[in-house]
C-alpha atoms as a PDB file:
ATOM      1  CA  UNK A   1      17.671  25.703  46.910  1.00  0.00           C
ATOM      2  CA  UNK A   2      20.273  27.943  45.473  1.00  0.00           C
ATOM      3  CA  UNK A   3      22.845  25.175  45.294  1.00  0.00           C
ATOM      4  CA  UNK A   4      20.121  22.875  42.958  1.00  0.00           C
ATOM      5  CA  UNK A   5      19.774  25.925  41.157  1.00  0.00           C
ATOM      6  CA  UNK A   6      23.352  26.165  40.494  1.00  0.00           C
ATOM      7  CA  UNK A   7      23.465  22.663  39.340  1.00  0.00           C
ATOM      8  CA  UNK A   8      20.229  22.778  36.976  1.00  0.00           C
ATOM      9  CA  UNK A   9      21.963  25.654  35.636  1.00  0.00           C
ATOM     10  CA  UNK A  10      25.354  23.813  35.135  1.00  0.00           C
ATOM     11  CA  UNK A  11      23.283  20.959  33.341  1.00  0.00           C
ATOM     12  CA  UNK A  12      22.484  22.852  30.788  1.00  0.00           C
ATOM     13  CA  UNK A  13      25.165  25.108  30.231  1.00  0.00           C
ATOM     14  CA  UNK A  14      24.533  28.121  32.252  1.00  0.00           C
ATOM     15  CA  UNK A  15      26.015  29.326  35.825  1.00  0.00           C
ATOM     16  CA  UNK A  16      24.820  32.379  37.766  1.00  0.00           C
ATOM     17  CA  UNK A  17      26.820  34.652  39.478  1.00  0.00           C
ATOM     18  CA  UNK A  18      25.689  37.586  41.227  1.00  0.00           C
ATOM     19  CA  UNK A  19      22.223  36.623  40.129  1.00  0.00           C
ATOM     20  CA  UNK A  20      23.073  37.162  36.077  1.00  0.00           C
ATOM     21  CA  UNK A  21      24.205  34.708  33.476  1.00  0.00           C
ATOM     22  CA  UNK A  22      27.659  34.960  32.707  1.00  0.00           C
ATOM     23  CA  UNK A  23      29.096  36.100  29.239  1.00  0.00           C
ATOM     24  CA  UNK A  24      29.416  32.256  28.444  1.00  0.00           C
ATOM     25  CA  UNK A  25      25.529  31.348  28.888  1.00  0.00           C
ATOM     26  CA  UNK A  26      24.936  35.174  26.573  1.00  0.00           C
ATOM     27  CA  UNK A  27      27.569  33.377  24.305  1.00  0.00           C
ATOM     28  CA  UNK A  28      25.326  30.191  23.361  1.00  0.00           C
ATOM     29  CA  UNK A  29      22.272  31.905  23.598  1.00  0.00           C
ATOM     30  CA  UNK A  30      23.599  33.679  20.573  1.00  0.00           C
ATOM     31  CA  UNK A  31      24.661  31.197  19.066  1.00  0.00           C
ATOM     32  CA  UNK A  32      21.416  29.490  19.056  1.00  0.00           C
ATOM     33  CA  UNK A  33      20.025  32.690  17.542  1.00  0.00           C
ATOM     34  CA  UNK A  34      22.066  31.977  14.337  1.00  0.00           C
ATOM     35  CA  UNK A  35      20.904  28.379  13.375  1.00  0.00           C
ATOM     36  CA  UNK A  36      18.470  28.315  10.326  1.00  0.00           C
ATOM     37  CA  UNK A  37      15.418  27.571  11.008  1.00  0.00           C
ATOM     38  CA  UNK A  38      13.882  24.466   9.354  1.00  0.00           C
ATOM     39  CA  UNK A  39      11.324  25.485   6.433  1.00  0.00           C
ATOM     40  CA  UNK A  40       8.022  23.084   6.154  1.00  0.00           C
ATOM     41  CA  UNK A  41       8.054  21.502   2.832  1.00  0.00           C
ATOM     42  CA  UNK A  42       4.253  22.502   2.558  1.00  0.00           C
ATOM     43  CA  UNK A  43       1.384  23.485   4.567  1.00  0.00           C
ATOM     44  CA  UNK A  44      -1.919  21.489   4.596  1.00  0.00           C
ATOM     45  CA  UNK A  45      -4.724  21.873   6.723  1.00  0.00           C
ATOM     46  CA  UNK A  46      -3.199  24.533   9.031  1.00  0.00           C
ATOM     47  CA  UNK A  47      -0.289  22.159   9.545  1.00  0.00           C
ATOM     48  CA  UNK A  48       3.265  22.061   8.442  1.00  0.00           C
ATOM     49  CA  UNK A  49       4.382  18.849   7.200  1.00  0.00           C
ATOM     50  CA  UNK A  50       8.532  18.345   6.487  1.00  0.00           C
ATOM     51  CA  UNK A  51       8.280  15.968   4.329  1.00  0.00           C
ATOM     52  CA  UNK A  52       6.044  13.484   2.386  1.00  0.00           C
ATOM     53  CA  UNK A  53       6.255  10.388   4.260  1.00  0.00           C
ATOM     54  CA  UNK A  54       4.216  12.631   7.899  1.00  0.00           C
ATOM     55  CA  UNK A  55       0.903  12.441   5.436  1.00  0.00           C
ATOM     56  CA  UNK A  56       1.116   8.105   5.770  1.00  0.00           C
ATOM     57  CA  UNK A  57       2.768   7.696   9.468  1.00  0.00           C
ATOM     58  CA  UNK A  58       0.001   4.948  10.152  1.00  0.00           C
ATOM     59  CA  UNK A  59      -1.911   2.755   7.773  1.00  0.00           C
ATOM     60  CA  UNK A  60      -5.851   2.635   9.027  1.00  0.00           C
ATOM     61  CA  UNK A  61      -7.137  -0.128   6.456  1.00  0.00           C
ATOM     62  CA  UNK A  62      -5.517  -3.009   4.942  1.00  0.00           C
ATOM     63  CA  UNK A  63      -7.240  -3.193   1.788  1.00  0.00           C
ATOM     64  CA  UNK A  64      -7.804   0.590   1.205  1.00  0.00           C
ATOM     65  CA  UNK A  65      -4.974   2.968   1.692  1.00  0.00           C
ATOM     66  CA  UNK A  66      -6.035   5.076   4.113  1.00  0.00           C
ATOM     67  CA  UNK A  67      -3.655   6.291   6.778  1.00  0.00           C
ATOM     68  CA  UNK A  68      -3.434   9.130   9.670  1.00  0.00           C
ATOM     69  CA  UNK A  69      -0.587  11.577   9.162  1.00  0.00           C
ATOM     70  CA  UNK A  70       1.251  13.001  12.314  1.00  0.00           C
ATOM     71  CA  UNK A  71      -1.527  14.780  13.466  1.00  0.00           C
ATOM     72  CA  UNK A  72      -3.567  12.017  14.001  1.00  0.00           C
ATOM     73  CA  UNK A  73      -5.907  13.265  10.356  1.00  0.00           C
ATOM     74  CA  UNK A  74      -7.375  10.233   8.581  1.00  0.00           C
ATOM     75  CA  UNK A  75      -5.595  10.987   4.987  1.00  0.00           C
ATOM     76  CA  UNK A  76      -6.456   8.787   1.569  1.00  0.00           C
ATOM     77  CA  UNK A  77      -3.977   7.996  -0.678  1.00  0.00           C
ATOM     78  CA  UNK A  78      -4.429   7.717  -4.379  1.00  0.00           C
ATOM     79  CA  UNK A  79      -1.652   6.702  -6.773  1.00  0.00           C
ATOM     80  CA  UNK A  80      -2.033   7.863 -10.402  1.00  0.00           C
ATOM     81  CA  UNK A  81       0.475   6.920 -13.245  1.00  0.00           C
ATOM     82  CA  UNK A  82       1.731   9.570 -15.564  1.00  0.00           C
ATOM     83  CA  UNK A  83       0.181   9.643 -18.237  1.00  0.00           C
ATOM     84  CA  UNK A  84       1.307   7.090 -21.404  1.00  0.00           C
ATOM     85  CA  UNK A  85       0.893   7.911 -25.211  1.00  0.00           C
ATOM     86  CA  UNK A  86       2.498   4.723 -26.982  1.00  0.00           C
ATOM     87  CA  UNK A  87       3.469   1.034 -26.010  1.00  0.00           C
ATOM     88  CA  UNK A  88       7.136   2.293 -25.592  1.00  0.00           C
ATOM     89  CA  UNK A  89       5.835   5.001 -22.773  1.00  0.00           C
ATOM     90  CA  UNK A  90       3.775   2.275 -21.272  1.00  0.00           C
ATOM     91  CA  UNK A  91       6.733  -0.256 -20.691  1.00  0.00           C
ATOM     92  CA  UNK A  92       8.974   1.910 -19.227  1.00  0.00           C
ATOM     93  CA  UNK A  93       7.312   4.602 -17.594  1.00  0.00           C
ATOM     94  CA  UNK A  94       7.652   4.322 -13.501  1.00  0.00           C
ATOM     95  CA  UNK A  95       6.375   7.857 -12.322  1.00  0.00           C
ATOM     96  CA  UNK A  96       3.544   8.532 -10.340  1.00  0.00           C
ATOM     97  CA  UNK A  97       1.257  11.281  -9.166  1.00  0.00           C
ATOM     98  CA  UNK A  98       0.314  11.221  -5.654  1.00  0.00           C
ATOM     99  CA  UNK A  99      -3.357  12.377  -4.449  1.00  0.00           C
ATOM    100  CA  UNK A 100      -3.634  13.209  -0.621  1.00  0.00           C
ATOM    101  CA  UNK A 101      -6.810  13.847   0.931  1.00  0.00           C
ATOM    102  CA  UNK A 102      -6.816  15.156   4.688  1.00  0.00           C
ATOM    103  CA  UNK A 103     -10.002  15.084   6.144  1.00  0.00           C
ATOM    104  CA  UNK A 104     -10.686  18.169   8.007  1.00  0.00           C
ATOM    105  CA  UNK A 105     -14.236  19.758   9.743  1.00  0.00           C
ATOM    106  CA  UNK A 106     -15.192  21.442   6.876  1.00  0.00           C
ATOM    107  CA  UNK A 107     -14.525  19.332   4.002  1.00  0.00           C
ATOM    108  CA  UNK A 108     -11.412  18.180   2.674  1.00  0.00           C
ATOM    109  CA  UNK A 109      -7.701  19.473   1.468  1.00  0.00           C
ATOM    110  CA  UNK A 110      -5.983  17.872  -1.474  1.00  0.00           C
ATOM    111  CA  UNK A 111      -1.997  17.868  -1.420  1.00  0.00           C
ATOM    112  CA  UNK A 112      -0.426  16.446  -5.110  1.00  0.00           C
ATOM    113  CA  UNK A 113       3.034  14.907  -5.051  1.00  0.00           C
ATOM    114  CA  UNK A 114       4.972  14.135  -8.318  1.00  0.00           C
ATOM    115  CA  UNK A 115       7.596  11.671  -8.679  1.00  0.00           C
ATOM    116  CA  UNK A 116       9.984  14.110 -10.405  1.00  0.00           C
ATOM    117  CA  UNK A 117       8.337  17.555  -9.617  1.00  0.00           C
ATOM    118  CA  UNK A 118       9.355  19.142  -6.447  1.00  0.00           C
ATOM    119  CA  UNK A 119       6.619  21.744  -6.194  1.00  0.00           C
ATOM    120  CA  UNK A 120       3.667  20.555  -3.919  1.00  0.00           C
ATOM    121  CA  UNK A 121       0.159  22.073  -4.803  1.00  0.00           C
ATOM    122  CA  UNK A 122      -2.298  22.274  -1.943  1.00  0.00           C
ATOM    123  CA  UNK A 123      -6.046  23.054  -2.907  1.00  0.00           C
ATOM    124  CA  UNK A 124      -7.986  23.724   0.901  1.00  0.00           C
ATOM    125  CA  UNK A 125     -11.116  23.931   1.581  1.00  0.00           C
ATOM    126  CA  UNK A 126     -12.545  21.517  -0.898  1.00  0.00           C
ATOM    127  CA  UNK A 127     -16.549  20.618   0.697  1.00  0.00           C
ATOM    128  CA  UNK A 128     -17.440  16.787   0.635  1.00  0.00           C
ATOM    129  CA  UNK A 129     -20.580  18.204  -1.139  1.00  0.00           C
ATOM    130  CA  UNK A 130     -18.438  18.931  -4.086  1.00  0.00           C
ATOM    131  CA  UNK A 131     -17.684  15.450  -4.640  1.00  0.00           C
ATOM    132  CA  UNK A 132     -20.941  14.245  -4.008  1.00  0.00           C
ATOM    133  CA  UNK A 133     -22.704  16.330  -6.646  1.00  0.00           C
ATOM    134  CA  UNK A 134     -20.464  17.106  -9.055  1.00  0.00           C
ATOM    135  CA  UNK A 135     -18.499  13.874  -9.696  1.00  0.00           C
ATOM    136  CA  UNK A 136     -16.200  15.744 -11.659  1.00  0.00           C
ATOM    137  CA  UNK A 137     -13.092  13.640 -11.193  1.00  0.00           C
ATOM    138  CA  UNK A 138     -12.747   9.891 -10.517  1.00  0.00           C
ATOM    139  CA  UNK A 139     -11.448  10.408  -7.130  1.00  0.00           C
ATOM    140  CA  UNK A 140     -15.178  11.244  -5.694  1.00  0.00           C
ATOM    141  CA  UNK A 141     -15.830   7.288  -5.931  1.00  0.00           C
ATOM    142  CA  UNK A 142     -13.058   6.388  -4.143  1.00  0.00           C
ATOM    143  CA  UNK A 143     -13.246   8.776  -1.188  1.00  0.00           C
ATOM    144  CA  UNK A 144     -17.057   7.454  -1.593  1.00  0.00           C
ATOM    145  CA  UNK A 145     -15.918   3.951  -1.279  1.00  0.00           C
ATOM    146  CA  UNK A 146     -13.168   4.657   1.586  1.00  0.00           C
ATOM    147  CA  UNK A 147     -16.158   6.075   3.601  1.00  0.00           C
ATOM    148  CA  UNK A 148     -14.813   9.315   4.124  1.00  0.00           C
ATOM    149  CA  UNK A 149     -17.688  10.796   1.802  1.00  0.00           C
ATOM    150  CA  UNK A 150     -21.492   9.775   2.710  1.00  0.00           C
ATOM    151  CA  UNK A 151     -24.198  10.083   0.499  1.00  0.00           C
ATOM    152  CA  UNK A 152     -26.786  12.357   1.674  1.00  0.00           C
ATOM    153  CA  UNK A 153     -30.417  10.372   1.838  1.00  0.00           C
ATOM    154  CA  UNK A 154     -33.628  11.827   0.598  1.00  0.00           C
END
């Protein structure tokens, strides 16, 4: 047993002697210490996400675009041009807004990517019956239509 030990231990870098690491095992344990840890590019939902592309890992529906993210989170994506103010701004304007919705237990949580803006906004806690009554913004009919918000029967 002791000699698999010593192996397993050589494997990865360490030896024992005397049952303590030696100084070289202390050394790279150190070491290891020092790296920077990787910051999440935002948090949604209780989840860190590094980048944008972990929100669409896995298209669901060919015809709508709704995906599951890394966590396994049915997400809809809506894409929203800038807004234009001439003919000249309409030709040759190529940037988009980016409208994630991660469904979640108690409603919804709405993550906003710009093409040329590198904060991320993140509004939580955003109740399907929000959508459903208030139909402030055009997005309520498309999460309606994407089935991810049901009208409630009387």
């Amino acid at each position: 047993m002791k000699k698999f030990l010593e192996e397993f231990l050589k494997l990865i870098g360490c030896t024992m002697e005397n049952g303590k690491q030696d100084k070289r095992a202390e050394q790279k344990s150190d070491e290891a210490e020092k790296k920077p840890v990787r910051k999440p590019l935002f948090v949604a939902a209780g989840k860190e996400y590094y980048s944008e592309k972990q929100l669409t890992m896995l298209r669901v529906h060919l015809l709508e675009n709704i995906y599951r993210d890394c966590y396994g989170r049915r997400v809809l994506l809506i894409d929203e041009r800038y807004p234009t103010f001439d003919s000249y701004d309409a030709l040759y304007e190529d940037r988009y807004y980016h409208h994630y919705y991660i469904e979640t237990p108690e409603g919804f949580t709405h993550v906003r990517t710009a093409d040329d803006q590198p904060e991320i906004p993140v509004w939580e806690g955003i109740k399907a019956e929000d959508f459903i009554w208030n139909n402030k913004t055009w997005h309520s009919s498309l999460l309606k239509a994407a089935g991810l918000i049901r009208d409630e029967e009387k």
